[in-house]
PDB file of N, CA and C in Angstrom:
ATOM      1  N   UNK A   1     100.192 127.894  32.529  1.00  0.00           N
ATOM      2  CA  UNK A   1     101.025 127.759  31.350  1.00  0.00           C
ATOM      3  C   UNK A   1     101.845 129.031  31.126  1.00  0.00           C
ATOM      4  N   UNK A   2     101.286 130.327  31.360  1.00  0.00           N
ATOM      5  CA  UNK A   2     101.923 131.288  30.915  1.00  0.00           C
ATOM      6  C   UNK A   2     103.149 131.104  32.004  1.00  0.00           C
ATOM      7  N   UNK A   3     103.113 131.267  33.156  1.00  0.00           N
ATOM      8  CA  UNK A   3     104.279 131.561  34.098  1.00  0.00           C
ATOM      9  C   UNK A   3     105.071 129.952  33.692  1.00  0.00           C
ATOM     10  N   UNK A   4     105.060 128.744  33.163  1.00  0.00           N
ATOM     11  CA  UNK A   4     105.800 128.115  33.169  1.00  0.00           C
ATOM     12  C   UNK A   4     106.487 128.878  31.766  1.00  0.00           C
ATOM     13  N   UNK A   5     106.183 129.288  30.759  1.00  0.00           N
ATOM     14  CA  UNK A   5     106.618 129.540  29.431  1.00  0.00           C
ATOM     15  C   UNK A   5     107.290 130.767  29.830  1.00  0.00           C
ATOM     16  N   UNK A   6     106.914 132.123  31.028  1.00  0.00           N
ATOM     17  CA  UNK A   6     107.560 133.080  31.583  1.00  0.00           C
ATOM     18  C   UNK A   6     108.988 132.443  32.134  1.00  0.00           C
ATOM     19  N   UNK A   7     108.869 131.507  32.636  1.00  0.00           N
ATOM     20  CA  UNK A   7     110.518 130.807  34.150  1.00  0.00           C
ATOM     21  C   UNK A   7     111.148 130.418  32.690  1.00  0.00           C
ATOM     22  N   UNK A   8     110.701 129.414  31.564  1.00  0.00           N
ATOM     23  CA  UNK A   8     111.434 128.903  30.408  1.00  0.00           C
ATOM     24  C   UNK A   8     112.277 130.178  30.104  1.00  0.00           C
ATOM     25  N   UNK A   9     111.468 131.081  29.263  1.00  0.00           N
ATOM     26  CA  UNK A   9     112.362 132.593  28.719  1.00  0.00           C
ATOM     27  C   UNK A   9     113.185 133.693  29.920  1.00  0.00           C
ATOM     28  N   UNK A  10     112.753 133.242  30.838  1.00  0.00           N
ATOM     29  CA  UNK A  10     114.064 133.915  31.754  1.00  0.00           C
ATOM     30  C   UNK A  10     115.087 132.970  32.260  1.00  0.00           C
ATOM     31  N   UNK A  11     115.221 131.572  32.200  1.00  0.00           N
ATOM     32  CA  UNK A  11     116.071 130.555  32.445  1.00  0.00           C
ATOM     33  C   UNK A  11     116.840 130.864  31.542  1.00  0.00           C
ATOM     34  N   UNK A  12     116.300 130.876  30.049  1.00  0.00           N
ATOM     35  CA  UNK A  12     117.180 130.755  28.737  1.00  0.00           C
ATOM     36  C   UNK A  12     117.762 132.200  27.911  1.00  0.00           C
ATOM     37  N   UNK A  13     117.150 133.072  29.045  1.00  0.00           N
ATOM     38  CA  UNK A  13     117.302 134.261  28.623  1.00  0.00           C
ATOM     39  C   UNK A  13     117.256 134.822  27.199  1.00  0.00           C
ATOM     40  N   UNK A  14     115.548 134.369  26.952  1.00  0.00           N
ATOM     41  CA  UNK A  14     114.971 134.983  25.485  1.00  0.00           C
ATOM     42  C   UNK A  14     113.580 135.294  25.761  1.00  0.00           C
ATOM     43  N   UNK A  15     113.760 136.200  24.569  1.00  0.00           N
ATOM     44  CA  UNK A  15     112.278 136.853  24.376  1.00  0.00           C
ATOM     45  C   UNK A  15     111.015 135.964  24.074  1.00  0.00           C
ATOM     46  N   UNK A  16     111.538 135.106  23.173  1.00  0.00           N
ATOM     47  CA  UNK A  16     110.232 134.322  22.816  1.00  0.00           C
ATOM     48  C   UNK A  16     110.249 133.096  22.519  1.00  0.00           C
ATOM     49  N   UNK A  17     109.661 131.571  22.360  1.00  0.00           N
ATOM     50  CA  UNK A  17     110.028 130.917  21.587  1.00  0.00           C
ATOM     51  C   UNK A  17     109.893 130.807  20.448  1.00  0.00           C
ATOM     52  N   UNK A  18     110.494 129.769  19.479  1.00  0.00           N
ATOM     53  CA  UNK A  18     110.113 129.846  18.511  1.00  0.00           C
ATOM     54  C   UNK A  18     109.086 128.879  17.931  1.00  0.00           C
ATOM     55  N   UNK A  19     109.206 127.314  18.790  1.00  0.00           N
ATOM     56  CA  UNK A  19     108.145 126.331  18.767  1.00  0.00           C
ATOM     57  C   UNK A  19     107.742 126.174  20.449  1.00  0.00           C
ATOM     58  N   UNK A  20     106.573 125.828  20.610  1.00  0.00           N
ATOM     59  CA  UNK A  20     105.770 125.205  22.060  1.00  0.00           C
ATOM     60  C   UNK A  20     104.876 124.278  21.800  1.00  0.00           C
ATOM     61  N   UNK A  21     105.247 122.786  22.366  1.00  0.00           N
ATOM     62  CA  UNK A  21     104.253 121.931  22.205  1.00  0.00           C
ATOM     63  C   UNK A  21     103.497 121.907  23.210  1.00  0.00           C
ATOM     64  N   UNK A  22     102.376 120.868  22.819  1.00  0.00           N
ATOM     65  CA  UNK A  22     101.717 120.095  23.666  1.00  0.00           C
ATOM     66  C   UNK A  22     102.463 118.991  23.562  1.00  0.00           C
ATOM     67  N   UNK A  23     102.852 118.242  24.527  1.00  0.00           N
ATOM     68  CA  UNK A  23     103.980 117.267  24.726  1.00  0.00           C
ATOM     69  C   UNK A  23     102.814 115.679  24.700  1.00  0.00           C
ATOM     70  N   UNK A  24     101.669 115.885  25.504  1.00  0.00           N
ATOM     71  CA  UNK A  24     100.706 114.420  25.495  1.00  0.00           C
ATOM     72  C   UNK A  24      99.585 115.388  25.907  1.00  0.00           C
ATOM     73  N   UNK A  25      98.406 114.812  25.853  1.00  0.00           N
ATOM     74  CA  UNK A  25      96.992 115.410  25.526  1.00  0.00           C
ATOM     75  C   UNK A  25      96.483 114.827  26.618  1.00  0.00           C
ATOM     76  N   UNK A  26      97.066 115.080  27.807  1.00  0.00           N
ATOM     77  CA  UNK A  26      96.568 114.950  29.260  1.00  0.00           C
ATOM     78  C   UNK A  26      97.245 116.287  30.326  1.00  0.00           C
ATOM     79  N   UNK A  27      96.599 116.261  31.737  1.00  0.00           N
ATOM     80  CA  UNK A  27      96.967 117.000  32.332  1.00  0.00           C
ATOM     81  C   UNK A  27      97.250 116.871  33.246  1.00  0.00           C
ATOM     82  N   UNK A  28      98.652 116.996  34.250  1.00  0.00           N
ATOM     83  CA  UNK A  28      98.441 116.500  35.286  1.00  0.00           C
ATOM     84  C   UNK A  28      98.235 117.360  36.287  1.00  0.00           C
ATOM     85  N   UNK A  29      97.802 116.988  37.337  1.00  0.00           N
ATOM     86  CA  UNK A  29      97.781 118.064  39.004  1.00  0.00           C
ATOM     87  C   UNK A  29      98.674 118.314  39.218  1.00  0.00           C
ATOM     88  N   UNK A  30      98.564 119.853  39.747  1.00  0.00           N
ATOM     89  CA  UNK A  30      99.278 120.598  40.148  1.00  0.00           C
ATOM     90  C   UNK A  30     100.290 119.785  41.068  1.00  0.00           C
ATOM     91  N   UNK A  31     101.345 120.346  40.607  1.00  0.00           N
ATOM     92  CA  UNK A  31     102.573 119.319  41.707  1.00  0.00           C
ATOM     93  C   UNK A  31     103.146 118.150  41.126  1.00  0.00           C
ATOM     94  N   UNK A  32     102.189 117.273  39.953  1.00  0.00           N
ATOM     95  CA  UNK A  32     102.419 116.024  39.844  1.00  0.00           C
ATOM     96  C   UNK A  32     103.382 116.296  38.757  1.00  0.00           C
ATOM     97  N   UNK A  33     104.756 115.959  38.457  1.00  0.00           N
ATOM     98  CA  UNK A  33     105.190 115.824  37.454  1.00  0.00           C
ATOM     99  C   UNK A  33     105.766 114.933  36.410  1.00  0.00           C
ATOM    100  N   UNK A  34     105.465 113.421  36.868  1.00  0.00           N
ATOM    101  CA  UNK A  34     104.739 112.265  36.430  1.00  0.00           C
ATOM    102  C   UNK A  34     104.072 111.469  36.702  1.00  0.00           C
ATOM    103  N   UNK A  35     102.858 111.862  36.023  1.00  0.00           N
ATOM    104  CA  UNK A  35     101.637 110.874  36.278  1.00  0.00           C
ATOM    105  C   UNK A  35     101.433 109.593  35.883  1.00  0.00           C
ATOM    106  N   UNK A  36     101.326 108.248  37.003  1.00  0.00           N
ATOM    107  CA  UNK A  36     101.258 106.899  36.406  1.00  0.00           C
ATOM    108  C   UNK A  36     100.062 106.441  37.015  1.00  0.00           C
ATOM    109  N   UNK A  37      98.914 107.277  37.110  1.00  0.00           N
ATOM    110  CA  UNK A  37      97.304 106.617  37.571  1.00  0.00           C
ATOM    111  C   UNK A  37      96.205 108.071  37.010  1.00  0.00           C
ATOM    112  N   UNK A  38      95.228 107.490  36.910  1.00  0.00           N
ATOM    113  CA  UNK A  38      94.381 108.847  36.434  1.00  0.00           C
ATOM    114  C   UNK A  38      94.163 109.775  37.845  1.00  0.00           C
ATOM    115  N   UNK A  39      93.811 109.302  38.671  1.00  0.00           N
ATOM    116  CA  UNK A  39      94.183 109.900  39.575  1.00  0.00           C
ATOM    117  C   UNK A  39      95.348 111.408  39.989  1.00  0.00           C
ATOM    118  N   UNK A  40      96.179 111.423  39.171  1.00  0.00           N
ATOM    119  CA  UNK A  40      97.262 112.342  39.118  1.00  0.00           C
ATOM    120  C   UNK A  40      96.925 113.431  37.891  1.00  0.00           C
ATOM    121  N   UNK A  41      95.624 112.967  37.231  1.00  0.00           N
ATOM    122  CA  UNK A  41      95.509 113.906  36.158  1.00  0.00           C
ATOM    123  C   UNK A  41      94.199 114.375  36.214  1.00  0.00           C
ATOM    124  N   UNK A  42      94.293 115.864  35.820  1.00  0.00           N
ATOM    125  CA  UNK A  42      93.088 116.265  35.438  1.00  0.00           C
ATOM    126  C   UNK A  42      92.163 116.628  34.388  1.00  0.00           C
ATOM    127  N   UNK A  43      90.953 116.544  34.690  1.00  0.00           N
ATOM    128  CA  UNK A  43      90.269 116.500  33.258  1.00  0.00           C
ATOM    129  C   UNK A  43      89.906 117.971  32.620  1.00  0.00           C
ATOM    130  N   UNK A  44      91.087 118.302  32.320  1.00  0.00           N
ATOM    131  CA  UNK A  44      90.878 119.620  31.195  1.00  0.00           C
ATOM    132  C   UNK A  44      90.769 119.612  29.813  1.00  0.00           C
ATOM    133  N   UNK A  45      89.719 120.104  29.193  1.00  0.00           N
ATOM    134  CA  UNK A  45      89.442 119.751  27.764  1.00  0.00           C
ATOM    135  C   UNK A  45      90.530 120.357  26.830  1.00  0.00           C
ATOM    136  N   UNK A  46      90.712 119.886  25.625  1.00  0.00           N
ATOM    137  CA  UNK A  46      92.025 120.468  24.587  1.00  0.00           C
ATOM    138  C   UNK A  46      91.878 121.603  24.263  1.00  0.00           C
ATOM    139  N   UNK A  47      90.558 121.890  24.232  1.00  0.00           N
ATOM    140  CA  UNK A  47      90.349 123.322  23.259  1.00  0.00           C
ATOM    141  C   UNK A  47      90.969 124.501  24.705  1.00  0.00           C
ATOM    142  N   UNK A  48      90.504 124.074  26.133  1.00  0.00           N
ATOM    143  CA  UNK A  48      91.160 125.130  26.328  1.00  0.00           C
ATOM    144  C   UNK A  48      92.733 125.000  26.710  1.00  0.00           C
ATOM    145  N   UNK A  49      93.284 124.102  26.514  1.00  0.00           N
ATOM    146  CA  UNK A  49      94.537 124.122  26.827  1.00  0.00           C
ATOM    147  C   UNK A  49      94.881 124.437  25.334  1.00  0.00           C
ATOM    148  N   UNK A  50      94.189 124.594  24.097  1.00  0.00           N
ATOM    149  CA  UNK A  50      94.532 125.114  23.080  1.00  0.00           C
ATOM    150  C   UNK A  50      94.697 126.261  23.340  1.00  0.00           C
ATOM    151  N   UNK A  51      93.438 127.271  23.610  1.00  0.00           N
ATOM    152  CA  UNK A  51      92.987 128.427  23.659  1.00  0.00           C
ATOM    153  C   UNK A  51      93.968 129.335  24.541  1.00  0.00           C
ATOM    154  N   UNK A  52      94.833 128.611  25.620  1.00  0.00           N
ATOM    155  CA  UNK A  52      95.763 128.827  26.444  1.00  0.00           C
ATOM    156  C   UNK A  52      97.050 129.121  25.462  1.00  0.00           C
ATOM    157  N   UNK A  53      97.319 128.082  24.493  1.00  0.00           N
ATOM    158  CA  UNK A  53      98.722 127.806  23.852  1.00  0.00           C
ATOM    159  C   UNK A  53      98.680 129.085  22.736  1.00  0.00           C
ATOM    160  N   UNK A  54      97.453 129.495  22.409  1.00  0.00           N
ATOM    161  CA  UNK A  54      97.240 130.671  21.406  1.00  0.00           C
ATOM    162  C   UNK A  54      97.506 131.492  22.218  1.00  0.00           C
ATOM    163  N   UNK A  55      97.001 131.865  23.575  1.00  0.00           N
ATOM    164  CA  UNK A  55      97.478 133.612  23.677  1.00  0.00           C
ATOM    165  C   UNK A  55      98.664 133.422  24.432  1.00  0.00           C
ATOM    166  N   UNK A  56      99.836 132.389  24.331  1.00  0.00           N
ATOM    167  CA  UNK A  56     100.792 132.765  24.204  1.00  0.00           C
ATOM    168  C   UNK A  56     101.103 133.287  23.054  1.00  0.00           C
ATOM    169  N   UNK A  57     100.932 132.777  22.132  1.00  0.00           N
ATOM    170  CA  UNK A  57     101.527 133.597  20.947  1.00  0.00           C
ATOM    171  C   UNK A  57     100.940 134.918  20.845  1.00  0.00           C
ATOM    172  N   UNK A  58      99.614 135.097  20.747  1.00  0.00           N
ATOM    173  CA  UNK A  58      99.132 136.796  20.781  1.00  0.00           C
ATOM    174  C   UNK A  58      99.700 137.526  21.876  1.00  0.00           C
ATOM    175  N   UNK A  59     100.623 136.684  22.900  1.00  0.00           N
ATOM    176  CA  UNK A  59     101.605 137.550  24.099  1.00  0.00           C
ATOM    177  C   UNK A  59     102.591 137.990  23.224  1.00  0.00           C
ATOM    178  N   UNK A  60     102.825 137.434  22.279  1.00  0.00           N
ATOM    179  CA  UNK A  60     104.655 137.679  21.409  1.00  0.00           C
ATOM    180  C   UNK A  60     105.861 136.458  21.857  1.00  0.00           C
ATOM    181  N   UNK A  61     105.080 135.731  23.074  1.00  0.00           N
ATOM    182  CA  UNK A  61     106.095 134.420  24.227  1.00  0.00           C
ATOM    183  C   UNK A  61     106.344 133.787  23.101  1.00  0.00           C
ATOM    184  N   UNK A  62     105.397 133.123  22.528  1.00  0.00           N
ATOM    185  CA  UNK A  62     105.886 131.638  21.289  1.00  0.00           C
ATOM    186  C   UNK A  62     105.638 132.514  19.960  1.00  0.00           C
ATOM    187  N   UNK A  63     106.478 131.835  18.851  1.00  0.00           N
ATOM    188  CA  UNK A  63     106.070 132.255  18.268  1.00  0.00           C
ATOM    189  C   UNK A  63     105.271 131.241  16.942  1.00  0.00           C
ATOM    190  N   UNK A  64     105.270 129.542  17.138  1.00  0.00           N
ATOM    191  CA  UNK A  64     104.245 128.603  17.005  1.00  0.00           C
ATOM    192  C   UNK A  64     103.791 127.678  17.762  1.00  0.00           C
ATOM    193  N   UNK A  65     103.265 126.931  17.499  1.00  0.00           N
ATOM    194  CA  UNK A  65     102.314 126.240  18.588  1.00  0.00           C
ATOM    195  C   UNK A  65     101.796 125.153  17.957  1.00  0.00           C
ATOM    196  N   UNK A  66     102.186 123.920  18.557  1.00  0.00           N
ATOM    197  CA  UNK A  66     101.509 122.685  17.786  1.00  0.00           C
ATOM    198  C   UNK A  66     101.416 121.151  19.166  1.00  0.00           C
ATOM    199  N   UNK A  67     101.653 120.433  18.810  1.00  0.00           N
ATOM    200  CA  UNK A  67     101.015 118.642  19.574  1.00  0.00           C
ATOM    201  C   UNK A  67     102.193 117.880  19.077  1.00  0.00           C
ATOM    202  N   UNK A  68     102.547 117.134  20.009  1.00  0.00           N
ATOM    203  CA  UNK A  68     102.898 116.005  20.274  1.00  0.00           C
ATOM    204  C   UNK A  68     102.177 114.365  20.477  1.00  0.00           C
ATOM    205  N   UNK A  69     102.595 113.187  19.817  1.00  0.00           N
ATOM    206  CA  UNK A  69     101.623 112.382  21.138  1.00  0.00           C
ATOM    207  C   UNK A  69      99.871 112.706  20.975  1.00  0.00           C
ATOM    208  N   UNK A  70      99.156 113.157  19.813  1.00  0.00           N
ATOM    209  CA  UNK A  70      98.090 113.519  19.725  1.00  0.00           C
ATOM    210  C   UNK A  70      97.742 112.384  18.958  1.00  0.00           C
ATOM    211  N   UNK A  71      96.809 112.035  18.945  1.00  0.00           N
ATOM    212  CA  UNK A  71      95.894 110.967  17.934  1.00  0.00           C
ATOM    213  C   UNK A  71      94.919 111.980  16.964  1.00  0.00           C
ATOM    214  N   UNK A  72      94.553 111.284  16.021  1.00  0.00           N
ATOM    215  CA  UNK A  72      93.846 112.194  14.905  1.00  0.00           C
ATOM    216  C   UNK A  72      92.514 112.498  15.710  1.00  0.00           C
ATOM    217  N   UNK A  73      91.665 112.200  16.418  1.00  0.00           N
ATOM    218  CA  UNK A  73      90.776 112.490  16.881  1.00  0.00           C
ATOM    219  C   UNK A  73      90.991 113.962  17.891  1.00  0.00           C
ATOM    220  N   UNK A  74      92.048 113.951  18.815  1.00  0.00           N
ATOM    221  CA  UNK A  74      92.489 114.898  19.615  1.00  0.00           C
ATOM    222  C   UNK A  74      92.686 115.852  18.169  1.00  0.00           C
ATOM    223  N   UNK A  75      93.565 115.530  17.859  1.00  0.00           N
ATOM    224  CA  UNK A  75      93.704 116.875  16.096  1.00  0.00           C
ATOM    225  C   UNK A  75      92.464 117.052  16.115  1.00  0.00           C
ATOM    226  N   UNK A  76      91.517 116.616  15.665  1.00  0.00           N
ATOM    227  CA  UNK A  76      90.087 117.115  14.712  1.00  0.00           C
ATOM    228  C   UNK A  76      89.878 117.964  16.372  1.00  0.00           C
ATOM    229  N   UNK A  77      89.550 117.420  17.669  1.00  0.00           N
ATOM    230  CA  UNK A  77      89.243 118.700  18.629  1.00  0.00           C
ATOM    231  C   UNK A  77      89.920 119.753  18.839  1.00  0.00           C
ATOM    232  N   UNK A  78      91.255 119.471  18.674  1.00  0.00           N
ATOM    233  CA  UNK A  78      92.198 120.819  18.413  1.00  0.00           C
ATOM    234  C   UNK A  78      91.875 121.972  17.432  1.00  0.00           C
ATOM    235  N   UNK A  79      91.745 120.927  15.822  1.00  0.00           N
ATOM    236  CA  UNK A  79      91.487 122.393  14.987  1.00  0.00           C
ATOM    237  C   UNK A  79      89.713 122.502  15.150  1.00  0.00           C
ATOM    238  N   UNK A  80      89.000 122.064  15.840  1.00  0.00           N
ATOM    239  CA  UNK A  80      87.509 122.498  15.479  1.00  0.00           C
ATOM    240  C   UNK A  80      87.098 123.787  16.500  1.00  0.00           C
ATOM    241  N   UNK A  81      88.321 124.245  17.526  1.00  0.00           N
ATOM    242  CA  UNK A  81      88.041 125.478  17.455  1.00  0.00           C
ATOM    243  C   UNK A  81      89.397 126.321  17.875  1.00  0.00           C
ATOM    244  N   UNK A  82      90.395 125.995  17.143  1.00  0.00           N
ATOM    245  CA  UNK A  82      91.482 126.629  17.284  1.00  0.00           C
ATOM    246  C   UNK A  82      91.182 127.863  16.129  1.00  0.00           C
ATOM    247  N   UNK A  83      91.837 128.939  16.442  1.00  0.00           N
ATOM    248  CA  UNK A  83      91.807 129.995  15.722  1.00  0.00           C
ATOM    249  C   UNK A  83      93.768 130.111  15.084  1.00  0.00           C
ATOM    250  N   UNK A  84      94.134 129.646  15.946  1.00  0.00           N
ATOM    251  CA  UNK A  84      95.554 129.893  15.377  1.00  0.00           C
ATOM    252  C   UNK A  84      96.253 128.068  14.699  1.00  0.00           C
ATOM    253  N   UNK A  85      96.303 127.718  13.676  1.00  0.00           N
ATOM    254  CA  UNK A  85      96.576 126.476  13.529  1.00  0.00           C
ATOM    255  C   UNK A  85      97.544 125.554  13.984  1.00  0.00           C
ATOM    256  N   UNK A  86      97.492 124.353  13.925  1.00  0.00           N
ATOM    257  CA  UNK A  86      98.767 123.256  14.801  1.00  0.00           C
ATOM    258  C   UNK A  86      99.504 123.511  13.409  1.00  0.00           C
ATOM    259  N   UNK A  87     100.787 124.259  14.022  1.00  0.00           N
ATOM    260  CA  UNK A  87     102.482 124.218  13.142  1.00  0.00           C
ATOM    261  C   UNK A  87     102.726 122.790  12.708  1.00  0.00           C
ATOM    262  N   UNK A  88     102.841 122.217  14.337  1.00  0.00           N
ATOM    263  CA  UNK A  88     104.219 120.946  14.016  1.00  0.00           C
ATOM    264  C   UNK A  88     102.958 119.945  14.739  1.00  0.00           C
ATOM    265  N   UNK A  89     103.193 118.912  14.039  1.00  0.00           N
ATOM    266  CA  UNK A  89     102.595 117.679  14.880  1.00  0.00           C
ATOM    267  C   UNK A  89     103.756 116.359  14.728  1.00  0.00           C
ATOM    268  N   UNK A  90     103.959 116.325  16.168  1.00  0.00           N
ATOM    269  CA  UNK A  90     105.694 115.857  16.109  1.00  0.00           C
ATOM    270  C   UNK A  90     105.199 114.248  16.337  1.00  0.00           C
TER     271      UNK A  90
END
């Protein structure tokens, strides 16, 4: 995540963002950049792809952080151990 959010701010030539979602509450394999079987995805839990989306921001990269495409259940695992809260839930 960090080096994709690193190529974003040197493509667009900025320091930081100002929003970063989670776009859908899946993951896919490396390489895959649309997944249409489970097979293409992997099973990484939210909290750490949360825990990931926070120290971008403690980098200074984003400067909020929220979900897309989340169901209230994914929310309740998001905030039950997020330390930095979901901004936007789009």
């Amino acid at each position: 995540m960090l080096e994709a959010v690193q190529a974003t701010l040197s493509n667009l030539q900025l320091d930081y963002l100002d929003l970063y979602l989670i776009h859908f509450p899946v993951s896919f394999k490396n390489g895959v950049l649309e997944a249409t079987s489970q097979s293409q995805m992997e099973n990484i839990p939210l909290e750490e792809t949360w825990a990931a989306m926070e120290e971008l921001v403690n980098k200074g990269l984003v400067r909020n952080i929220g979900v897309s495409n989340f169901s209230i259940d994914n929310i309740r695992t998001v905030l039950a151990s997020a330390t930095i809260p979901i901004a936007v839930n789009q």
